[in-house]
Structures are given as structure tokens and as C-alpha cells.
PDB file of N, CA and C in Angstrom:
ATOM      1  N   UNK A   1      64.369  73.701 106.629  1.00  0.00           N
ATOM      2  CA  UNK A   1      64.791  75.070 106.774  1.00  0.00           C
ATOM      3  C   UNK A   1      63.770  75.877 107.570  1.00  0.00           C
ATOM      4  N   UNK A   2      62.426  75.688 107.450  1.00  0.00           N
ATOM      5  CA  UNK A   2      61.037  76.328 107.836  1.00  0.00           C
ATOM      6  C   UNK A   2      61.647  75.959 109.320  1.00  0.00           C
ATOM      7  N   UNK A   3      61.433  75.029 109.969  1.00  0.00           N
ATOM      8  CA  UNK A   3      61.904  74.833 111.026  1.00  0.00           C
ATOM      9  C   UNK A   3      62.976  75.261 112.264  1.00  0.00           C
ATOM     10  N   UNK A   4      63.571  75.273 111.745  1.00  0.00           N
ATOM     11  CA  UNK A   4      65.276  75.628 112.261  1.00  0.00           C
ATOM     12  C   UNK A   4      64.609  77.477 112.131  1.00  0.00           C
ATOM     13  N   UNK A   5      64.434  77.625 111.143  1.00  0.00           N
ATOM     14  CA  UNK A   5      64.057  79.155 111.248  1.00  0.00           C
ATOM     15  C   UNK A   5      62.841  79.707 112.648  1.00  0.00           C
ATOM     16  N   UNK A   6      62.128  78.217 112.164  1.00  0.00           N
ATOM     17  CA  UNK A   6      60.889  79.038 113.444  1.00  0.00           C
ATOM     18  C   UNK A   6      61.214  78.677 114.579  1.00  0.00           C
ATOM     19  N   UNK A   7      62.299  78.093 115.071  1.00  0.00           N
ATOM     20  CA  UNK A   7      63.084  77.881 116.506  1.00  0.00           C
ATOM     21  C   UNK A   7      63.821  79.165 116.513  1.00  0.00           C
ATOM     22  N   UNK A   8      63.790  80.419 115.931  1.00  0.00           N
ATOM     23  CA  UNK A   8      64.393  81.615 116.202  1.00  0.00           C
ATOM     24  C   UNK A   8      65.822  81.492 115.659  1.00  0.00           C
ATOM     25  N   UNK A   9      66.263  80.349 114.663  1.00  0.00           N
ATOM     26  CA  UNK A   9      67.315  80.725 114.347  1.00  0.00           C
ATOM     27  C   UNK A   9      67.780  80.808 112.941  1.00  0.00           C
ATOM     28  N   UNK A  10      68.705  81.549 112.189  1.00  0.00           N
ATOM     29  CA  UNK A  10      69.323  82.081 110.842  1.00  0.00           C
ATOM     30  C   UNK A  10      69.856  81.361 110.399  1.00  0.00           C
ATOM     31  N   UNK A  11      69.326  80.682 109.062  1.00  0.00           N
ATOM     32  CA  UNK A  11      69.733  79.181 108.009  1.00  0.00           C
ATOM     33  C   UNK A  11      69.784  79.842 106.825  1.00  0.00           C
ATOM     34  N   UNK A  12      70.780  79.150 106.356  1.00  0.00           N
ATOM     35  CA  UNK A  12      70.743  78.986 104.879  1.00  0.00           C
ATOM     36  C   UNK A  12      70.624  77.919 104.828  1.00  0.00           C
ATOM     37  N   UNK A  13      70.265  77.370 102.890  1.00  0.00           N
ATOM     38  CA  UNK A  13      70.471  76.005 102.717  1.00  0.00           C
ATOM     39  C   UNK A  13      71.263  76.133 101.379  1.00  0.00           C
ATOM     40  N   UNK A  14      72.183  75.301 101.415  1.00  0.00           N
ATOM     41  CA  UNK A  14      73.241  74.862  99.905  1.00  0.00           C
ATOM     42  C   UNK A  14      72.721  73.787  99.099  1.00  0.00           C
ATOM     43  N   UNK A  15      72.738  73.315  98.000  1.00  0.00           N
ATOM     44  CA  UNK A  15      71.970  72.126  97.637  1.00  0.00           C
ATOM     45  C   UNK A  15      73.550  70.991  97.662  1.00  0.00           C
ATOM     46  N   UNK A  16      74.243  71.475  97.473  1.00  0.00           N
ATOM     47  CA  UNK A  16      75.493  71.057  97.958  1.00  0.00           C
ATOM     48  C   UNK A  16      76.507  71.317  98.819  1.00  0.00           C
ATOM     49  N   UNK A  17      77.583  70.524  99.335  1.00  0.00           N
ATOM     50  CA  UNK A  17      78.222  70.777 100.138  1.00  0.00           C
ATOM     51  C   UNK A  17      79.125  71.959 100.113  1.00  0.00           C
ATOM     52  N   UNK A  18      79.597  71.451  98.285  1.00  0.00           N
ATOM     53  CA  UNK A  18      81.073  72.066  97.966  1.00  0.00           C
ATOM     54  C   UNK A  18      80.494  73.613  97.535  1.00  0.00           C
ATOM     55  N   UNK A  19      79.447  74.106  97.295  1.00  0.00           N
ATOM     56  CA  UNK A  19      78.279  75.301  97.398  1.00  0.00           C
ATOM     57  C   UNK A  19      78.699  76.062  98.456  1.00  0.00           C
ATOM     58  N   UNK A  20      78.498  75.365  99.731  1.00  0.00           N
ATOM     59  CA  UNK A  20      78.935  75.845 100.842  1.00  0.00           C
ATOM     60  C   UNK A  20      80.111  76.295 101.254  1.00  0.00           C
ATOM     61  N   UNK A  21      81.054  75.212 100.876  1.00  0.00           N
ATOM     62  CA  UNK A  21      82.429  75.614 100.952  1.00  0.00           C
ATOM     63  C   UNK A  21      83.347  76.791 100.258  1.00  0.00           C
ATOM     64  N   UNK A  22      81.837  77.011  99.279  1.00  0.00           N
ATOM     65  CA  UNK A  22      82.859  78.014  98.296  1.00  0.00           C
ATOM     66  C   UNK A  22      81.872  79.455  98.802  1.00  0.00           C
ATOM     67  N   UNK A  23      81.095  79.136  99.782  1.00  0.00           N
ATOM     68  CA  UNK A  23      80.585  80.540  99.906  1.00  0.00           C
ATOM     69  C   UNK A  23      81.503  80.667 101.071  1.00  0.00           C
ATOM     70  N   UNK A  24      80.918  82.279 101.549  1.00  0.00           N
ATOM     71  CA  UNK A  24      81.673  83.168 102.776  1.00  0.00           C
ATOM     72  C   UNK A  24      80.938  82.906 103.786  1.00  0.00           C
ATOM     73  N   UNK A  25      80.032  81.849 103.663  1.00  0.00           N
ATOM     74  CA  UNK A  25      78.787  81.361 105.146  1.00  0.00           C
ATOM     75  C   UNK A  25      79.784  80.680 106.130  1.00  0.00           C
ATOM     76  N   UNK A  26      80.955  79.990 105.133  1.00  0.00           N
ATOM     77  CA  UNK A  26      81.210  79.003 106.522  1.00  0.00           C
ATOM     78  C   UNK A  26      82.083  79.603 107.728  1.00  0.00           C
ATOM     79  N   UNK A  27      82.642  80.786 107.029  1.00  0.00           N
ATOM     80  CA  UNK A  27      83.506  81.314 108.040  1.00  0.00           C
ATOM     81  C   UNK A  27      82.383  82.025 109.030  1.00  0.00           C
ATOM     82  N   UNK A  28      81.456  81.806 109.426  1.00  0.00           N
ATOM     83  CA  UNK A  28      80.421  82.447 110.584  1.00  0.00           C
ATOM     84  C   UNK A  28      78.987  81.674 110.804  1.00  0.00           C
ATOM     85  N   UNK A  29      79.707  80.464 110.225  1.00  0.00           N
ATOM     86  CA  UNK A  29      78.811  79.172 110.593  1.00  0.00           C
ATOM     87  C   UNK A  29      79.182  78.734 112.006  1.00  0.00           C
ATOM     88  N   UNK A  30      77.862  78.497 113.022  1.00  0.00           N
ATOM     89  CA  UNK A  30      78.217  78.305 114.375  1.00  0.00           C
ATOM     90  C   UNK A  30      77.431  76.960 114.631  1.00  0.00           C
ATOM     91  N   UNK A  31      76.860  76.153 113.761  1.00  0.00           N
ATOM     92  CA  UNK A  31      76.002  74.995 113.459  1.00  0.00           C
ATOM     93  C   UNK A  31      75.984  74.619 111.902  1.00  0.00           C
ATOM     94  N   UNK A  32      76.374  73.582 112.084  1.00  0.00           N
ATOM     95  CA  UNK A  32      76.110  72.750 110.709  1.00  0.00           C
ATOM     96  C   UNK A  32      75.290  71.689 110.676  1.00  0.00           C
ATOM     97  N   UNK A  33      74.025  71.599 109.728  1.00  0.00           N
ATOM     98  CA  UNK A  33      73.263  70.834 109.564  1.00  0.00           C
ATOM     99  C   UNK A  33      73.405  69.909 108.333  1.00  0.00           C
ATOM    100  N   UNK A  34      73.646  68.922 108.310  1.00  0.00           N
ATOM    101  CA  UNK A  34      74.303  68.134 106.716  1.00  0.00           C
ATOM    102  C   UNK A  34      73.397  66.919 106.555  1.00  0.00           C
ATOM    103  N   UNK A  35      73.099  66.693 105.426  1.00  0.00           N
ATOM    104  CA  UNK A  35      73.334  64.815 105.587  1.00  0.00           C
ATOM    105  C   UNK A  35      73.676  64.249 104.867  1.00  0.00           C
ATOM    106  N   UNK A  36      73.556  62.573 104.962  1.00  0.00           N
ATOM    107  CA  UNK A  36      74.635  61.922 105.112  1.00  0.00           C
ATOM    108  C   UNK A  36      74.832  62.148 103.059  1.00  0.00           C
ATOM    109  N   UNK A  37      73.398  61.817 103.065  1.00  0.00           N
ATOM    110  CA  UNK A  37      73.772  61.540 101.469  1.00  0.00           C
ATOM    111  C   UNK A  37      73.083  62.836 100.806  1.00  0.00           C
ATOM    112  N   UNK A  38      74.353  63.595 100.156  1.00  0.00           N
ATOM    113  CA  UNK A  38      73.955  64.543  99.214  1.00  0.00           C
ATOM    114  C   UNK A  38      74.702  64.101  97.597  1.00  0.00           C
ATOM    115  N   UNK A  39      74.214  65.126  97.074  1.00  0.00           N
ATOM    116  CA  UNK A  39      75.318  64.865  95.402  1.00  0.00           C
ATOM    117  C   UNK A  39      76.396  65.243  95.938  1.00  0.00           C
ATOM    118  N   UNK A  40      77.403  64.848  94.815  1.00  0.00           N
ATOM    119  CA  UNK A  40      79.046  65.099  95.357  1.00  0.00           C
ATOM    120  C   UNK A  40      79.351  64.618  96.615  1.00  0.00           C
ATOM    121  N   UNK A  41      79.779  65.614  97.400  1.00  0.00           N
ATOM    122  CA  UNK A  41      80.899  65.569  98.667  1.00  0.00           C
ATOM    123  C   UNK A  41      79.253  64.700  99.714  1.00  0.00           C
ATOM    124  N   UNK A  42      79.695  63.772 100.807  1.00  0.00           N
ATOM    125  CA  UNK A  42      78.604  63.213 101.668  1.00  0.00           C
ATOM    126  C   UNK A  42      79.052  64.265 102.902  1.00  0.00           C
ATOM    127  N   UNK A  43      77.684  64.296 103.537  1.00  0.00           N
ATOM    128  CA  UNK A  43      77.820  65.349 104.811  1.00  0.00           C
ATOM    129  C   UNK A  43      78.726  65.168 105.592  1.00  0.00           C
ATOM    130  N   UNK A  44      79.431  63.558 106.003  1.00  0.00           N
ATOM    131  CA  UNK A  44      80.515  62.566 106.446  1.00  0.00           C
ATOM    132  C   UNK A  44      81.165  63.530 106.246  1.00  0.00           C
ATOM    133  N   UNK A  45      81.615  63.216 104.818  1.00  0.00           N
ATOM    134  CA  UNK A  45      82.840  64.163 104.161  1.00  0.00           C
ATOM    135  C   UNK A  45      83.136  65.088 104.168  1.00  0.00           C
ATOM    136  N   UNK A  46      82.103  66.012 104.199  1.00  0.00           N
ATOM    137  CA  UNK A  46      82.252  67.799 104.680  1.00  0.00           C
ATOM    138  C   UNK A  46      82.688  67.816 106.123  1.00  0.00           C
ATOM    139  N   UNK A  47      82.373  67.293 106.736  1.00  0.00           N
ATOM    140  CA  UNK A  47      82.587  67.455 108.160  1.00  0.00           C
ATOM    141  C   UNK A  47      84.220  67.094 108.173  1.00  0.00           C
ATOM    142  N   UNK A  48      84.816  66.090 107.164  1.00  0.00           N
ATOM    143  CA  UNK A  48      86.009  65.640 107.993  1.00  0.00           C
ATOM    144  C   UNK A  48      86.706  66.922 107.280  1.00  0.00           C
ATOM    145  N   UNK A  49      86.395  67.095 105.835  1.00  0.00           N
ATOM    146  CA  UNK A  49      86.928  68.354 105.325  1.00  0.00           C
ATOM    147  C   UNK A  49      87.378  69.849 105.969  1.00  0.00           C
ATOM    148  N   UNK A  50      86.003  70.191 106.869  1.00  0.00           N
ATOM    149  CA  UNK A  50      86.153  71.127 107.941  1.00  0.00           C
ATOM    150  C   UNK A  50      87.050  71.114 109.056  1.00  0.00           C
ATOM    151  N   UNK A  51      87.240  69.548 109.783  1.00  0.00           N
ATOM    152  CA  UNK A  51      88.359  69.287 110.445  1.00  0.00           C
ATOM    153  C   UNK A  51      89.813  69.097 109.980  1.00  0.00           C
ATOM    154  N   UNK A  52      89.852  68.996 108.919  1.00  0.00           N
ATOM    155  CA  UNK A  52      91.319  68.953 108.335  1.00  0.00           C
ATOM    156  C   UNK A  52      91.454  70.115 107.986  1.00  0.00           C
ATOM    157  N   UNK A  53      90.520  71.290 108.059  1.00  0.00           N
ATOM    158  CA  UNK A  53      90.938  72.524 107.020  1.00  0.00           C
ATOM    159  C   UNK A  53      91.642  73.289 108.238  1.00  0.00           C
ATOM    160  N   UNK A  54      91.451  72.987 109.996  1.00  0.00           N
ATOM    161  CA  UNK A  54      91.388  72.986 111.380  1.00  0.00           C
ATOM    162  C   UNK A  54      90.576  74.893 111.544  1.00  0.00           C
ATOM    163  N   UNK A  55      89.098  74.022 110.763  1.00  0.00           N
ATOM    164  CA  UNK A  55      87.693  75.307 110.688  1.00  0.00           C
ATOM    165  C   UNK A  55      86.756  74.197 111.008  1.00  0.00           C
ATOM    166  N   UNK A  56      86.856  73.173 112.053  1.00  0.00           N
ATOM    167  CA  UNK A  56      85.900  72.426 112.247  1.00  0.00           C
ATOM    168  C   UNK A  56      84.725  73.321 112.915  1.00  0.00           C
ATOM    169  N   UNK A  57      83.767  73.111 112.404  1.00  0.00           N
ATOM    170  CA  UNK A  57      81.929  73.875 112.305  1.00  0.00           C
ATOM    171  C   UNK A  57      80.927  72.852 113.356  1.00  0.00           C
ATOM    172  N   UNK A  58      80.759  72.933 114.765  1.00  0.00           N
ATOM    173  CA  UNK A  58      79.909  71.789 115.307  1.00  0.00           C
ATOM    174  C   UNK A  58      78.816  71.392 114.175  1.00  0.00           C
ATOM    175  N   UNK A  59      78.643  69.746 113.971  1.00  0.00           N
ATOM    176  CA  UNK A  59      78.212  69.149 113.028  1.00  0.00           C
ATOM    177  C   UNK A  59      77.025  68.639 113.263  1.00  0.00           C
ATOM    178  N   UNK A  60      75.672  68.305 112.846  1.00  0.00           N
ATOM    179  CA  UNK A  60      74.797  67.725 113.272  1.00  0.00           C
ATOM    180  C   UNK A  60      74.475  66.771 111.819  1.00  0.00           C
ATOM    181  N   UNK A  61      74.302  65.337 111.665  1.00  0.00           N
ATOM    182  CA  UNK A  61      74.244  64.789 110.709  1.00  0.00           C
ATOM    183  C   UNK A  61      72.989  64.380 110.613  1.00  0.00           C
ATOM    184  N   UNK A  62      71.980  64.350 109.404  1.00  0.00           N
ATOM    185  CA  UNK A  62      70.953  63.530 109.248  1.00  0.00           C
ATOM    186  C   UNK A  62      70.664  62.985 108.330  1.00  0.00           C
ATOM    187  N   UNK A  63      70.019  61.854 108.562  1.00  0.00           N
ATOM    188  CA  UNK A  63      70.129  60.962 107.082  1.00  0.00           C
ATOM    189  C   UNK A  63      68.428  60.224 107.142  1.00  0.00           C
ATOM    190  N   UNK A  64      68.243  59.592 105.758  1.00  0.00           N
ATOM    191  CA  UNK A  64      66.966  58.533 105.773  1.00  0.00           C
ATOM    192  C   UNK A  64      67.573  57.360 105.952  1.00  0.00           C
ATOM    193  N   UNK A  65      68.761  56.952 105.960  1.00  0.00           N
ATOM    194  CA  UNK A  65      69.374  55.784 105.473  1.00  0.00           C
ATOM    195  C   UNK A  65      70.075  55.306 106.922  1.00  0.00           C
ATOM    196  N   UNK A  66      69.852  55.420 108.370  1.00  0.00           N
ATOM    197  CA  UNK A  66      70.430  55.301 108.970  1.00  0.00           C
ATOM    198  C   UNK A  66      71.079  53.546 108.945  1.00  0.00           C
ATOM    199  N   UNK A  67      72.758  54.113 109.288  1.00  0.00           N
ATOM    200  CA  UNK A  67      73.689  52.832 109.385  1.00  0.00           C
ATOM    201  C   UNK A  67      74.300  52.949 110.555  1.00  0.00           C
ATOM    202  N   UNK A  68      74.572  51.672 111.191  1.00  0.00           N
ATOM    203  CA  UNK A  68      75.125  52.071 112.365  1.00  0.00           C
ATOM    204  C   UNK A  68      76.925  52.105 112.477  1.00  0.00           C
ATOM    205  N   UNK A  69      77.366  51.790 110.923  1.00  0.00           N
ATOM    206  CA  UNK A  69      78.334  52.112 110.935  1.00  0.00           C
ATOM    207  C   UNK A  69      78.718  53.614 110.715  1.00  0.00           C
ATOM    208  N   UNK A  70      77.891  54.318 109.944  1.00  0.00           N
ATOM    209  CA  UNK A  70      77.701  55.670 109.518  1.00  0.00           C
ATOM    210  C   UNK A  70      78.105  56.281 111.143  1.00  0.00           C
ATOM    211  N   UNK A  71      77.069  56.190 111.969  1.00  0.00           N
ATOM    212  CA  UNK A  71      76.756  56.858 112.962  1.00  0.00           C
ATOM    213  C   UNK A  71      78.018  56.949 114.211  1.00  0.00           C
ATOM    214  N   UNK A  72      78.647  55.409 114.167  1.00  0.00           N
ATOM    215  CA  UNK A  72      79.614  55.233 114.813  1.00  0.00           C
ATOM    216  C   UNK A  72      80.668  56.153 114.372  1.00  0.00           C
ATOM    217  N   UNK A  73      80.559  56.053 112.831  1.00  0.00           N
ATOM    218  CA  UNK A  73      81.905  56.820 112.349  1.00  0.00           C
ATOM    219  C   UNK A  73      81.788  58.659 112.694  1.00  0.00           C
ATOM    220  N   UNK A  74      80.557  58.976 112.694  1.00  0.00           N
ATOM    221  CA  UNK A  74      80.592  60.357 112.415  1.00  0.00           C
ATOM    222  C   UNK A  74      80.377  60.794 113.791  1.00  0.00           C
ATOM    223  N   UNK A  75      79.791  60.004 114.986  1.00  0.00           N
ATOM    224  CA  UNK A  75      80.434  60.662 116.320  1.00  0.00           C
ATOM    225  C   UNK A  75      81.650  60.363 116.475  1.00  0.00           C
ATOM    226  N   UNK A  76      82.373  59.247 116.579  1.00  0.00           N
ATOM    227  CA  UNK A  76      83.899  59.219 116.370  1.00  0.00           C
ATOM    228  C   UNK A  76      84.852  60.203 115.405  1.00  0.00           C
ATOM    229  N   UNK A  77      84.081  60.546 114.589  1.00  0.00           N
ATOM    230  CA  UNK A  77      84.656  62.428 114.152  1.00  0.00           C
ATOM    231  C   UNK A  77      84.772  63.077 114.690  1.00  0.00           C
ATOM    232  N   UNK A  78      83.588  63.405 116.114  1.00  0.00           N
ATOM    233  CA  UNK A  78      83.213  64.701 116.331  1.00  0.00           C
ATOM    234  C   UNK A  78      81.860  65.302 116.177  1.00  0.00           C
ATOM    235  N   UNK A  79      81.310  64.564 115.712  1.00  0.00           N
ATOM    236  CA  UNK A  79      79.702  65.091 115.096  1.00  0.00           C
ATOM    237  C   UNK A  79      78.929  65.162 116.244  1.00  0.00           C
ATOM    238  N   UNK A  80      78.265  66.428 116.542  1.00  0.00           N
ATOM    239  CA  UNK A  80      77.322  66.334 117.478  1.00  0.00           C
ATOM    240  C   UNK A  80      76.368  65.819 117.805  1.00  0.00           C
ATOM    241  N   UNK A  81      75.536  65.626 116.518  1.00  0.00           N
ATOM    242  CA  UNK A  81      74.450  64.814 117.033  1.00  0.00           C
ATOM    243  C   UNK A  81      74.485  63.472 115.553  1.00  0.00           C
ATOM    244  N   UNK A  82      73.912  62.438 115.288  1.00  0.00           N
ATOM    245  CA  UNK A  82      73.336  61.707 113.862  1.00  0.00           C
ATOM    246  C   UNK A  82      71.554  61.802 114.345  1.00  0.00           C
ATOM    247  N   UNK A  83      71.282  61.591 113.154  1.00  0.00           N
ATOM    248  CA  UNK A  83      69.621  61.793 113.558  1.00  0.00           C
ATOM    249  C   UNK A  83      69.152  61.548 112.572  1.00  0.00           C
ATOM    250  N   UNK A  84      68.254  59.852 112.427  1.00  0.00           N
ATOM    251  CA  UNK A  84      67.714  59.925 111.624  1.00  0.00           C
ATOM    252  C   UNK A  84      66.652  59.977 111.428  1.00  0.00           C
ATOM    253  N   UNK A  85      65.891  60.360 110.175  1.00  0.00           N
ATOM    254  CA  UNK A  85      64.813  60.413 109.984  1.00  0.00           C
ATOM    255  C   UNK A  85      63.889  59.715 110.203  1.00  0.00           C
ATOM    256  N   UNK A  86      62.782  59.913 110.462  1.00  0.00           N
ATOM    257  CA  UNK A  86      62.036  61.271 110.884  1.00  0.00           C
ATOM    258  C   UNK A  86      62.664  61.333 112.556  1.00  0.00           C
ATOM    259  N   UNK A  87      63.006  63.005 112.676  1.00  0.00           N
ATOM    260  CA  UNK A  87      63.298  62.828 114.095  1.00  0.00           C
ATOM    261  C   UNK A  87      62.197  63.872 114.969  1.00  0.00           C
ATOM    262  N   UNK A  88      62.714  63.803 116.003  1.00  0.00           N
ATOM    263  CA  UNK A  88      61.015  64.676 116.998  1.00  0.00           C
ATOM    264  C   UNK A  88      62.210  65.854 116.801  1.00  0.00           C
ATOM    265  N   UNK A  89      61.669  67.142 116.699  1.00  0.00           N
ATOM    266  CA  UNK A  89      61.678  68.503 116.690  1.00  0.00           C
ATOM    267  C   UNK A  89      62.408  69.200 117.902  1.00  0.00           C
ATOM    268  N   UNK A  90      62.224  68.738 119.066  1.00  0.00           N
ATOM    269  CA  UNK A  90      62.704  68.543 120.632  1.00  0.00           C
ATOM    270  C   UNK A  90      64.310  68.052 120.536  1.00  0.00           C
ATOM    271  N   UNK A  91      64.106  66.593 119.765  1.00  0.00           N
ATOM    272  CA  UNK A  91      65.657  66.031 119.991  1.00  0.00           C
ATOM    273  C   UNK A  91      66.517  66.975 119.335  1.00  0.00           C
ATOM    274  N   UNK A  92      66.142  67.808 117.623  1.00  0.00           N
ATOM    275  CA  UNK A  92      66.823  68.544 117.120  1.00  0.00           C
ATOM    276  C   UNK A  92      67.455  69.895 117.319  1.00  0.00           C
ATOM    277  N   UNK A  93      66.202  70.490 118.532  1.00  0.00           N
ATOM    278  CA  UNK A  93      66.578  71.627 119.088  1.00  0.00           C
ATOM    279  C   UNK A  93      67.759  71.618 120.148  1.00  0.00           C
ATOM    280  N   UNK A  94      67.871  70.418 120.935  1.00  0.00           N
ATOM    281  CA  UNK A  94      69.034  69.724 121.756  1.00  0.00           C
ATOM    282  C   UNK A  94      69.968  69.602 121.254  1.00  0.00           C
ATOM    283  N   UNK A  95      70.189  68.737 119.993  1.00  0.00           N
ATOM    284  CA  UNK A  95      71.372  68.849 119.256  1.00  0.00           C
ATOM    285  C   UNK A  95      71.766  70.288 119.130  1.00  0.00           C
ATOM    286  N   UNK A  96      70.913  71.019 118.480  1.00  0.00           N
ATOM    287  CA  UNK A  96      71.404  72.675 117.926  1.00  0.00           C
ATOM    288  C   UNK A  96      71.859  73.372 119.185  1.00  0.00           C
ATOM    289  N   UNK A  97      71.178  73.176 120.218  1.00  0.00           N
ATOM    290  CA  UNK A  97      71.581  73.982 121.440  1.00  0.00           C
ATOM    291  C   UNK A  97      73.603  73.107 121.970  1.00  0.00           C
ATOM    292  N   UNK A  98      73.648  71.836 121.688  1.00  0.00           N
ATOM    293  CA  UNK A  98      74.627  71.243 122.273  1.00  0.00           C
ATOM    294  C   UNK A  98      75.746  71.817 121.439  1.00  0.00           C
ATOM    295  N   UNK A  99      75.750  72.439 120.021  1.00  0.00           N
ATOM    296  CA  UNK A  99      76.568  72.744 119.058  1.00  0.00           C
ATOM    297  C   UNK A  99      76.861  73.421 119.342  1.00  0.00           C
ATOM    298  N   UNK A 100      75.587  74.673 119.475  1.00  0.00           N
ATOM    299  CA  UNK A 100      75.973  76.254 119.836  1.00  0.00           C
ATOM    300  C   UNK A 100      77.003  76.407 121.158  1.00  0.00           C
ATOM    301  N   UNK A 101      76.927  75.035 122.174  1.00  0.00           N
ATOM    302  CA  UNK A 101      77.396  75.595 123.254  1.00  0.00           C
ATOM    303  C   UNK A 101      79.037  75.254 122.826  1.00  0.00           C
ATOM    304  N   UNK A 102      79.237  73.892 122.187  1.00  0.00           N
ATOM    305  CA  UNK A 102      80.622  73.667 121.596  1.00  0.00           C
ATOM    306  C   UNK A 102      81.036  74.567 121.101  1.00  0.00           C
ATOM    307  N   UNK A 103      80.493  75.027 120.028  1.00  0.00           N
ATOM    308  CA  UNK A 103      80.724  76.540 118.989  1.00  0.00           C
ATOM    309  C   UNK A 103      81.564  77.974 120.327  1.00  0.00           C
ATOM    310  N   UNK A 104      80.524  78.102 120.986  1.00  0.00           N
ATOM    311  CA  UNK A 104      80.856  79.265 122.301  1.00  0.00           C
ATOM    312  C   UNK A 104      82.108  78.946 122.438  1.00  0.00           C
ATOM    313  N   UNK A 105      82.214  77.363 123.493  1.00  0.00           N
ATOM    314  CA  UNK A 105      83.612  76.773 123.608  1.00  0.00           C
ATOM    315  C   UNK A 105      84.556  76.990 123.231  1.00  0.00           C
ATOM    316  N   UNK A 106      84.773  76.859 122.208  1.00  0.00           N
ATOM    317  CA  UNK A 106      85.678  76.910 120.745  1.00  0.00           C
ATOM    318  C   UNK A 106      86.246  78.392 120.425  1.00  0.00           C
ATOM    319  N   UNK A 107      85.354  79.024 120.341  1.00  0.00           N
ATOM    320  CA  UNK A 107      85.334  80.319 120.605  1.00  0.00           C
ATOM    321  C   UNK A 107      85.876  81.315 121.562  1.00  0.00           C
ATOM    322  N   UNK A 108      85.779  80.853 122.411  1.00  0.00           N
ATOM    323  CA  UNK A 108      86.202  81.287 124.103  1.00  0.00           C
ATOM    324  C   UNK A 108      87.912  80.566 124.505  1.00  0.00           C
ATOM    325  N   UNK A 109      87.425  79.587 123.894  1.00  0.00           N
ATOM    326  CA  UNK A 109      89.695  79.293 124.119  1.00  0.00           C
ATOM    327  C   UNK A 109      90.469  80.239 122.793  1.00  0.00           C
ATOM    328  N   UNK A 110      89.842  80.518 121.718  1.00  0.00           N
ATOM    329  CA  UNK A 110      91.244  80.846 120.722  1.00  0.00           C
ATOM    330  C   UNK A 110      91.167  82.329 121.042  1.00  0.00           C
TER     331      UNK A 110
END
């Protein structure tokens, strides 16, 4: 969270997914940061949740546990970036910048 904040940008953190889902954050969520394995719902899962709800949130996934089936599956979602741990600070700001610009996108057609 320290991070993402001192790149100049506005985070919350949920300790869960379904936390999130039940707050009023997601409707003005323009980046989502998840991973793979939380309690309850998996970051996977939130993400496909968001696309079926059709409130898909550009996704950035990170995990300790990287699988390469995981990874296959969750860019084949849609997920902007997978990233696993430990990642360089640089690659993460890329991801966040590639979201924001999807997010704009997204934004700019409806």
C-alpha cells in the first residue's frame, strides 16, 4: 500500500475481496490490485466476478505462488498484468500506468 501511495497514487486496501465488493470503492475503482490467494473469493475470482457483473475494473494480479497455469488463465481473462513476487517497483508502475490507460479507454467509448 506504502508504495502504490508513494508513486502519487490513492489506495485502499480490503483484507478481502468480498469487503470490497460490498463497499462503494468499486464503483470508482480505475485499477485493481488483487492476489491470487486471499481468504474466501481468489483475486482470479474477483476479477471474473467484475466481468460478469459487465463492471470489469483493469486487473493487476499478484501472487507468491506463481503458476503458469494461473497466469495463462488470468491474462486470458483480461488481467493486465500477473506479477509475481518479489517484483521490481518499475515493472509495477507499468502495469498501473497500462490499466489506467485501459480504464481511460473504457471510459471514453461508453
Amino acid at each position: 500500500m506504502d508504495l502504490i501511495k508513494s508513486m502519487g497514487f490513492e489506495a485502499e486496501a480490503f483484507e478481502r475481496a468480498e469487503d470490497f465488493l460490498r463497499s462503494s470503492r468499486h464503483a470508482d475503482t480505475s485499477c485493481l490490485i488483487t492476489d491470487v490467494r486471499m481468504p474466501g473469493m481468489t483475486g482470479l475470482e474477483l476479477h471474473a466476478r467484475l466481468v460478469a457483473s459487465g463492471k470489469p475494473i483493469p486487473t493487476i494480479v499478484i501472487t507468491a505462488f506463481p503458476e503458469e497455469a494461473d497466469r495463462a488463465r488470468a491474462l486470458m481473462a483480461g488481467v493486465v498484468c500477473y506479477l509475481p513476487k518479489p517484483f521490481d517497483e518499475d515493472h509495477l508502475l507499468a502495469c498501473i500506468q497500462t490499466a489506467l490507460v485501459s480504464f481511460s479507454s473504457r471510459e471514453e467509448e461508453s
